[in-house]
Every structure is written in C-alpha cells, then in structure tokens.
C-alpha atoms as a PDB file:
ATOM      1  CA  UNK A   1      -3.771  17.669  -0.414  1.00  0.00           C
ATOM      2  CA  UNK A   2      -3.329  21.032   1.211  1.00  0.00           C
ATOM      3  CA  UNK A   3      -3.334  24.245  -0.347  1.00  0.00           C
ATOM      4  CA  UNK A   4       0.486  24.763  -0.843  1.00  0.00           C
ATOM      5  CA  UNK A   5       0.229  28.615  -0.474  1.00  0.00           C
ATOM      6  CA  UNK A   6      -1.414  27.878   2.846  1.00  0.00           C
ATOM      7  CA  UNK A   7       1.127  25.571   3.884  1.00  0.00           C
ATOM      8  CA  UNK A   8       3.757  28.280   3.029  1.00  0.00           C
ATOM      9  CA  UNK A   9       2.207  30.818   4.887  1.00  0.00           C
ATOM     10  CA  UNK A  10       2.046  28.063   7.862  1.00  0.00           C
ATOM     11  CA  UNK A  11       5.986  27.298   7.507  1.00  0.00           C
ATOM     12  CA  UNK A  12       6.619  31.158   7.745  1.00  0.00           C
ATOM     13  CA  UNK A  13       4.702  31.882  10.820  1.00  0.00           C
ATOM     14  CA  UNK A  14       6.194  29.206  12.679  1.00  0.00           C
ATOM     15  CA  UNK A  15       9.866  29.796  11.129  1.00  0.00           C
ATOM     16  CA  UNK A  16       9.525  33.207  12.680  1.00  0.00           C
ATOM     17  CA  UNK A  17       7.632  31.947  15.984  1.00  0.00           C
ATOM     18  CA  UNK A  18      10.743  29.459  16.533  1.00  0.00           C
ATOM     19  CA  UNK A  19      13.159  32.325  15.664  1.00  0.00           C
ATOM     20  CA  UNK A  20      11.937  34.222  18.244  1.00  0.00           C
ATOM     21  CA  UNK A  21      11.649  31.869  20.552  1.00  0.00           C
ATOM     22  CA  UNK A  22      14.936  30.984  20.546  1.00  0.00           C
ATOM     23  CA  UNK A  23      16.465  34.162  20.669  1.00  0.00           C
ATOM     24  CA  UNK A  24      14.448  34.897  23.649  1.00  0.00           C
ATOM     25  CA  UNK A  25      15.244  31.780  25.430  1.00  0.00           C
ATOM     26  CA  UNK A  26      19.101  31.990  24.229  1.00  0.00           C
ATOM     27  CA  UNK A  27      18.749  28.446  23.791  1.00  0.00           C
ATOM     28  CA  UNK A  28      21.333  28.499  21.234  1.00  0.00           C
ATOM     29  CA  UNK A  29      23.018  31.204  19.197  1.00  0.00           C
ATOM     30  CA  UNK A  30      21.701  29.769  15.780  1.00  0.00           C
ATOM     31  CA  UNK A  31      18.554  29.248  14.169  1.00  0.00           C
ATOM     32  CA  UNK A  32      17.749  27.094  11.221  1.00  0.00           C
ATOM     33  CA  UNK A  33      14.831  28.520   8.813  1.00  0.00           C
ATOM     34  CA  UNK A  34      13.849  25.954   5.912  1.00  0.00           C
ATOM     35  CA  UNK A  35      13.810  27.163   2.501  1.00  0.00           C
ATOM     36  CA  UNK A  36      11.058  25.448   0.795  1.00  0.00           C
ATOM     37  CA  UNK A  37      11.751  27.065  -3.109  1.00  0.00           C
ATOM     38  CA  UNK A  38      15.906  25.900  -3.018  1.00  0.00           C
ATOM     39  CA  UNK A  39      14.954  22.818  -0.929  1.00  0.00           C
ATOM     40  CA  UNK A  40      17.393  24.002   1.569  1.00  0.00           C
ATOM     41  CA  UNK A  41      17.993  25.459   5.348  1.00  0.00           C
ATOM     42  CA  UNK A  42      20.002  28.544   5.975  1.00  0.00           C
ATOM     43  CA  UNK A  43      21.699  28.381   9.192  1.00  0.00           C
ATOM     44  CA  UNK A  44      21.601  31.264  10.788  1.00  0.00           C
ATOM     45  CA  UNK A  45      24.043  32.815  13.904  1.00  0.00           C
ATOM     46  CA  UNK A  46      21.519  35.333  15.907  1.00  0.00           C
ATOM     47  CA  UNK A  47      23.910  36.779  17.537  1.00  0.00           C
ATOM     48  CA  UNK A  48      24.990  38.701  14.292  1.00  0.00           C
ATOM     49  CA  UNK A  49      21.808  38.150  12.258  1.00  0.00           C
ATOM     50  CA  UNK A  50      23.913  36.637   9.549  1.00  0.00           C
ATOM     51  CA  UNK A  51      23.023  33.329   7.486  1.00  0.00           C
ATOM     52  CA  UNK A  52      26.434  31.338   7.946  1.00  0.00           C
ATOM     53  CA  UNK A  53      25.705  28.169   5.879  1.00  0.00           C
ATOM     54  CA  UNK A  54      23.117  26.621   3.694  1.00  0.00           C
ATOM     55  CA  UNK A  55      22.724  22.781   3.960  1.00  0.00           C
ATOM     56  CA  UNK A  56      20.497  21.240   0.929  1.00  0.00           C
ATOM     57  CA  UNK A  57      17.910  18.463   2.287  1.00  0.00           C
ATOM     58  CA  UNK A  58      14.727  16.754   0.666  1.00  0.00           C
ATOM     59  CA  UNK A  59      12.268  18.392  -1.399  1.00  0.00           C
ATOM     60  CA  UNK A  60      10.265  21.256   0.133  1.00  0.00           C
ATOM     61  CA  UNK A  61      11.801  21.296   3.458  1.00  0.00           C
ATOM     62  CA  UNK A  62       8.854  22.094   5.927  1.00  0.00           C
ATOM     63  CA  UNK A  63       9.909  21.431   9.401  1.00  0.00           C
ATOM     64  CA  UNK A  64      13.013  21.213  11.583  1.00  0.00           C
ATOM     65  CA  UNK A  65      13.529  20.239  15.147  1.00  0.00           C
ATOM     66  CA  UNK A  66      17.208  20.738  17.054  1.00  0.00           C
ATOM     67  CA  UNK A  67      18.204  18.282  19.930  1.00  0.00           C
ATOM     68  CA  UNK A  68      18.681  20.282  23.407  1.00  0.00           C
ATOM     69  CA  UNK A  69      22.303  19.155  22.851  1.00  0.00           C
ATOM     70  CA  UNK A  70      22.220  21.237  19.583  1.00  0.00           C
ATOM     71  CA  UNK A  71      24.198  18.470  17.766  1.00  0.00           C
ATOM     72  CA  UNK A  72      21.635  17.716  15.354  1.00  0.00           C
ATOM     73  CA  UNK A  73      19.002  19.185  13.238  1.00  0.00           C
ATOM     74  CA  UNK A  74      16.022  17.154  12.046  1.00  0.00           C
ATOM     75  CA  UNK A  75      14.784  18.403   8.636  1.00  0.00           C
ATOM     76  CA  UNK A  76      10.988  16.917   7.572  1.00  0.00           C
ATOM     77  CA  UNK A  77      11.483  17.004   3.268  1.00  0.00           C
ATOM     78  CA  UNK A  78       7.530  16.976   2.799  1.00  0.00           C
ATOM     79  CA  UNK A  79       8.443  16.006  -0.881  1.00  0.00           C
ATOM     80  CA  UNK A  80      10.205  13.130   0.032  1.00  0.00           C
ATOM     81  CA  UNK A  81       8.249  11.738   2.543  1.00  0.00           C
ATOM     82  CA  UNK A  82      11.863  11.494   4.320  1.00  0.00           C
ATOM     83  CA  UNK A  83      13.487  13.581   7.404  1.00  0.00           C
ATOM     84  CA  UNK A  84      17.654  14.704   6.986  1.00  0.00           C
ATOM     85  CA  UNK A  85      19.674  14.689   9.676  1.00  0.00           C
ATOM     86  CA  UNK A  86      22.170  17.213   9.548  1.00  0.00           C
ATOM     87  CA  UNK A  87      24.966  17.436  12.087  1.00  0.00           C
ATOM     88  CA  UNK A  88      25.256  21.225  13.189  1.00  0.00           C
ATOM     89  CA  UNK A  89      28.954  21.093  14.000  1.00  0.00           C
ATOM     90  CA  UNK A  90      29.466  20.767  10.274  1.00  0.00           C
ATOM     91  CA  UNK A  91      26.187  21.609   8.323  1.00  0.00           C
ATOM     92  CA  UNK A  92      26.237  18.768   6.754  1.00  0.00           C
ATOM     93  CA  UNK A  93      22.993  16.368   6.259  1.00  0.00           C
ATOM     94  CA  UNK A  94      24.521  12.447   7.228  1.00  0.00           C
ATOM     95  CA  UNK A  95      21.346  10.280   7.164  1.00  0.00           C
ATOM     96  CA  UNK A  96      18.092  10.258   5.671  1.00  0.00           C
ATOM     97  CA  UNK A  97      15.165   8.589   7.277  1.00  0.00           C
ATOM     98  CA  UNK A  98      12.169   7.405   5.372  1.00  0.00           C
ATOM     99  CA  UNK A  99       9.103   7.833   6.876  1.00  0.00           C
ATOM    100  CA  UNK A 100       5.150   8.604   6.798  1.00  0.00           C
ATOM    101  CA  UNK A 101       3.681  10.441   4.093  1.00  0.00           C
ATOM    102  CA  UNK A 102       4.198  14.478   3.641  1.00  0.00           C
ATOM    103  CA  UNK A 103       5.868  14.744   6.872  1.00  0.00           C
ATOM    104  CA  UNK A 104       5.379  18.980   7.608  1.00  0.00           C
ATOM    105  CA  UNK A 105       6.767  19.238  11.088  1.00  0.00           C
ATOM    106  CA  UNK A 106       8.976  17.770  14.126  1.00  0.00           C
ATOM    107  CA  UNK A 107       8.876  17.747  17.849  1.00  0.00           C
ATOM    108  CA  UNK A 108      11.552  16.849  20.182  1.00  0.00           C
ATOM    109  CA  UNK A 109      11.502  15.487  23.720  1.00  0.00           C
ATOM    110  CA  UNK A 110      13.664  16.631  26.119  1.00  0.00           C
ATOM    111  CA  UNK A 111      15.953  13.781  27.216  1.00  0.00           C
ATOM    112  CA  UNK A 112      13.463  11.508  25.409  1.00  0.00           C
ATOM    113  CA  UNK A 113      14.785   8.612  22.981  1.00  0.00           C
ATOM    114  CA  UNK A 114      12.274   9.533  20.209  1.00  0.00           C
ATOM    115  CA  UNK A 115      11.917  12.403  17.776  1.00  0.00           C
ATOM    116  CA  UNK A 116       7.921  12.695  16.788  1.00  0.00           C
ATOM    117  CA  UNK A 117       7.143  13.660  13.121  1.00  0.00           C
ATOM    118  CA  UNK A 118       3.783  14.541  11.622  1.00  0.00           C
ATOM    119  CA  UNK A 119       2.548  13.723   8.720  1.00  0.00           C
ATOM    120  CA  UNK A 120      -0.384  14.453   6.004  1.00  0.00           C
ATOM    121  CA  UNK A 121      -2.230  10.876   5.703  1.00  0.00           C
ATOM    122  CA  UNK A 122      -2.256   9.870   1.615  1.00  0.00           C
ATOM    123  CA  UNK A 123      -5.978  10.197   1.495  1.00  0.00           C
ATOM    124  CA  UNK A 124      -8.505  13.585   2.514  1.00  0.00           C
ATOM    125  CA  UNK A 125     -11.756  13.639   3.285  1.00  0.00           C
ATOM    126  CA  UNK A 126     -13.533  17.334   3.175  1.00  0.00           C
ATOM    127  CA  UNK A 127     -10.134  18.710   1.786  1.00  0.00           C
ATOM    128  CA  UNK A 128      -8.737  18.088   5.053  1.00  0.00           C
ATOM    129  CA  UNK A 129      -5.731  15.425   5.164  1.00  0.00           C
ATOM    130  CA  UNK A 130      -5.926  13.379   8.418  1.00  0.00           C
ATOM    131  CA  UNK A 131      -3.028  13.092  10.511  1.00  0.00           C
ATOM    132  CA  UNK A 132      -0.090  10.729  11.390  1.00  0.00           C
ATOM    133  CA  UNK A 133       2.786  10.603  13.787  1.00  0.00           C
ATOM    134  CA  UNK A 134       5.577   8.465  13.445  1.00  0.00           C
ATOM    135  CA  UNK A 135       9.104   8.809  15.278  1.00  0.00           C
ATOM    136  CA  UNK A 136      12.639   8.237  14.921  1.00  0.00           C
ATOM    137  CA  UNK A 137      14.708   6.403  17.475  1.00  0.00           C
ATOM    138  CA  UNK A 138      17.451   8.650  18.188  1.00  0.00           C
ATOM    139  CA  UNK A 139      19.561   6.313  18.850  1.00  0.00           C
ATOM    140  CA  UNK A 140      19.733   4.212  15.710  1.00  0.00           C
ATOM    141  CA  UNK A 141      18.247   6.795  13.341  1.00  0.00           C
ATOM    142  CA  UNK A 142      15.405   4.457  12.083  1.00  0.00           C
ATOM    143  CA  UNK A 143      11.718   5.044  12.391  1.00  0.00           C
ATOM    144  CA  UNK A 144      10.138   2.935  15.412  1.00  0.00           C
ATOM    145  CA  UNK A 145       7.035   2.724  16.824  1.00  0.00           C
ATOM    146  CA  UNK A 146       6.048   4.266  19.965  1.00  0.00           C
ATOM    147  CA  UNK A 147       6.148   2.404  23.127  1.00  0.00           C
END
C-alpha cells in the first residue's frame, strides 16, 4: 500500500493544481477540495474565496471530478473503495457507486458517457501498487466496462 503521507502530499498538489486551473479557465465559480482527515469536501465559491458548504462522502476522500455541466461532483472515498455523487445544486451526496479497490482519482470526458476512476490494485509488487481503471456510466450511475 502507498505511503499515506505521500498520498497526502499527492492530493494537495493536485487540489491546488485543479484550483488554479479552474479559476484561470473560469470554468465555474466553485471549486471542490477533498478533506481527507473529516472525510469530507468543502465547496468552495472563488469568486469570494469563501468555503460555502461541506458535503461528508466515503472515507478519505482522494479525488473529485465535476461534469462540464457542473451538475455533479464525483467524489473517489479511497477508504471505501466507493465514488459519491453529490449534486452541486444542493451539496448533497445522492448515490454511491461501488467500485475497484482504493480508487485515488477521477477523470471526466467531455460529452463522453463514462466517468474513468483509478484505482490502487489489492496486491504490490516492489512497494508499488499496480493500477486499475474502471468507469461509471453516467447515465445509470453503475460501474460498466469500457467499450
């Protein structure tokens, strides 16, 4: 398994990264940081710099991924081996999805019907974990294979 202070200086780097990002791009005027010690997101409205809601998810919340349409947030709980789906209109988390082990981080394609998740494989070799992708079907909110 990974060094956890590694993997906390990993989630840091790429909160900030993303909240740059997307202030840059003004993709969206809010950015949502995990909080790995509550097990919990703030949400967070850039244009004020203010933290405007905290949704609670999984266990040591690692990764999230917003649709383009900003309606949803997709948390990976690397605790949990689950992702939340939180609805941004309300903060509120309305699904779970179960999938591979020690998921750490999402993508999102544009337009695309799948959400790709990443996970740490059960099993290391060297005191690396290998790695897995799985997806969600955004559509039905279950994990699906890739076609």
């Amino acid at each position: 398994m990974i060094n956890k202070k590694v993997l906390n200086s990993i989630v840091l780097v790429l909160a900030a990264m993303i909240f740059m990002l997307m202030s840059i791009a003004g993709a969206t005027p809010f950015a949502y940081i995990t909080n790995v010690g509550s097990n919990t997101i703030s949400v967070i409205d850039i244009a004020i710099n203010k933290v405007i809601a905290t949704v609670n998810v999984g266990n040591y919340p690692y990764g999230v991924a917003v649709t383009p349409d900003v309606t949803e947030a997709y948390v990976a709980n690397y605790g949990d081996f689950n992702v939340s789906v939180i609805i941004t209109s309300a903060n509120k988390v309305t699904s779970i999805v179960n999938v591979g082990n020690y998921p750490f981080s999402l993508g999102m394609f544009i337009g695309g019907p799948v959400i790709p998740v990443a996970n740490f494989s059960a099993s290391s070799t060297e005191g690396h974990a290998p790695l897995t992708v799985n997806f969600i079907d955004k559509s039905t909110g279950s994990p699906t294979t890739r076609k």
